[in-house]
Protein backbone atom coordinates (compact mmCIF):
# COMPACT_ATOMS: atom_id res chain seq x y z
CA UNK A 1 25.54 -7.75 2.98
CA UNK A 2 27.07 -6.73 6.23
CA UNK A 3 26.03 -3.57 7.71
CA UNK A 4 28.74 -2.43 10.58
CA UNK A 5 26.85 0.18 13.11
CA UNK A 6 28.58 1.98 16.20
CA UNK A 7 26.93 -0.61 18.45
CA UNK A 8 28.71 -3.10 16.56
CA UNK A 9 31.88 -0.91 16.99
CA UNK A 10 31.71 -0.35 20.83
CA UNK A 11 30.57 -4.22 21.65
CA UNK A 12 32.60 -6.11 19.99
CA UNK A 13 36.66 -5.82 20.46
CA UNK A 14 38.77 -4.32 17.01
CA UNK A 15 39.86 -8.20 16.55
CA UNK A 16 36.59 -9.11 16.45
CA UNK A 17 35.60 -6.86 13.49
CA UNK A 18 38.86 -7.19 11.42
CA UNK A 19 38.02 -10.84 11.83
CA UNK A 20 34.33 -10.21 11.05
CA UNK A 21 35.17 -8.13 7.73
CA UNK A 22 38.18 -10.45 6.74
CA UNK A 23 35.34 -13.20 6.72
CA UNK A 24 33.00 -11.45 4.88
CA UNK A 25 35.47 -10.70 2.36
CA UNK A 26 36.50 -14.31 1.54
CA UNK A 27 32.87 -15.09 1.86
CA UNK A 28 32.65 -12.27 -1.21
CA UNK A 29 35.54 -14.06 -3.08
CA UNK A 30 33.96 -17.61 -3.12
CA UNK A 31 30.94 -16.60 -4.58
CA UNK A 32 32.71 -14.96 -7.32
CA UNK A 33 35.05 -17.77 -8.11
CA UNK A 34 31.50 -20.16 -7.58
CA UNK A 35 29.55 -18.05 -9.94
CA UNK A 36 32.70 -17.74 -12.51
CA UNK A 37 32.30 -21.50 -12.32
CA UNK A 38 28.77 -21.48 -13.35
CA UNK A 39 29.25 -19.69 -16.49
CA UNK A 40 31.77 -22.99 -18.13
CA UNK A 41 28.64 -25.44 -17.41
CA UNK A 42 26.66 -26.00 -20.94
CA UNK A 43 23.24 -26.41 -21.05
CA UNK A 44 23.21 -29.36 -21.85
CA UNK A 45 25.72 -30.50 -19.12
CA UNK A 46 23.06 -28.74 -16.49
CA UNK A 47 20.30 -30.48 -17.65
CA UNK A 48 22.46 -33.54 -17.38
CA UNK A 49 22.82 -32.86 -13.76
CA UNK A 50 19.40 -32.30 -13.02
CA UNK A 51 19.36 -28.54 -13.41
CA UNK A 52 17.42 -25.69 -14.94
CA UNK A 53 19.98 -23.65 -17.41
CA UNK A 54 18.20 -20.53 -17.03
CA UNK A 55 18.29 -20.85 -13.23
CA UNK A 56 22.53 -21.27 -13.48
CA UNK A 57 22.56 -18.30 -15.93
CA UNK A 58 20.70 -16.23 -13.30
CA UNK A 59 22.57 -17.24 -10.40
CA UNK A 60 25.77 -16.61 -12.40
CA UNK A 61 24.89 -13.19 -13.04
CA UNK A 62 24.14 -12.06 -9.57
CA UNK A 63 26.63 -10.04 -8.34
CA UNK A 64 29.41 -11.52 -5.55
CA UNK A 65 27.55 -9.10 -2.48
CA UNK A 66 23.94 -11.03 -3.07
CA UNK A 67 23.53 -14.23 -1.70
């Protein structure tokens, strides 16, 4: 997560942080639509692809701030 402080403020130029926030929010929206994604793959379909069910299920549930 992104923590703005007043350093960050007075260093950077106002473009700078609307871009900086603007980024961070569509960073926020692919992980949701990424993590929405993971809940439609079966079980078995992971383990077809090499991957641990319980890991997807768990990386699926995080929420869209946590990497």
């Amino acid at each position: 997560m992104t923590i703005f402080t007043v350093a960050d403020l007075r260093d950077h130029p106002a473009e700078s942080i609307v871009e900086r926030v603007s980024g961070t929010l569509a960073l926020w929206r692919k992980r949701a639509r990424e993590r929405t994604e993971l809940t439609k793959i079966t079980a078995r379909d992971a383990r077809d692809l090499g991957l641990d069910p319980g890991i997807l299920a768990i990386e699926a549930s995080k929420p869209f701030w946590r990497a």
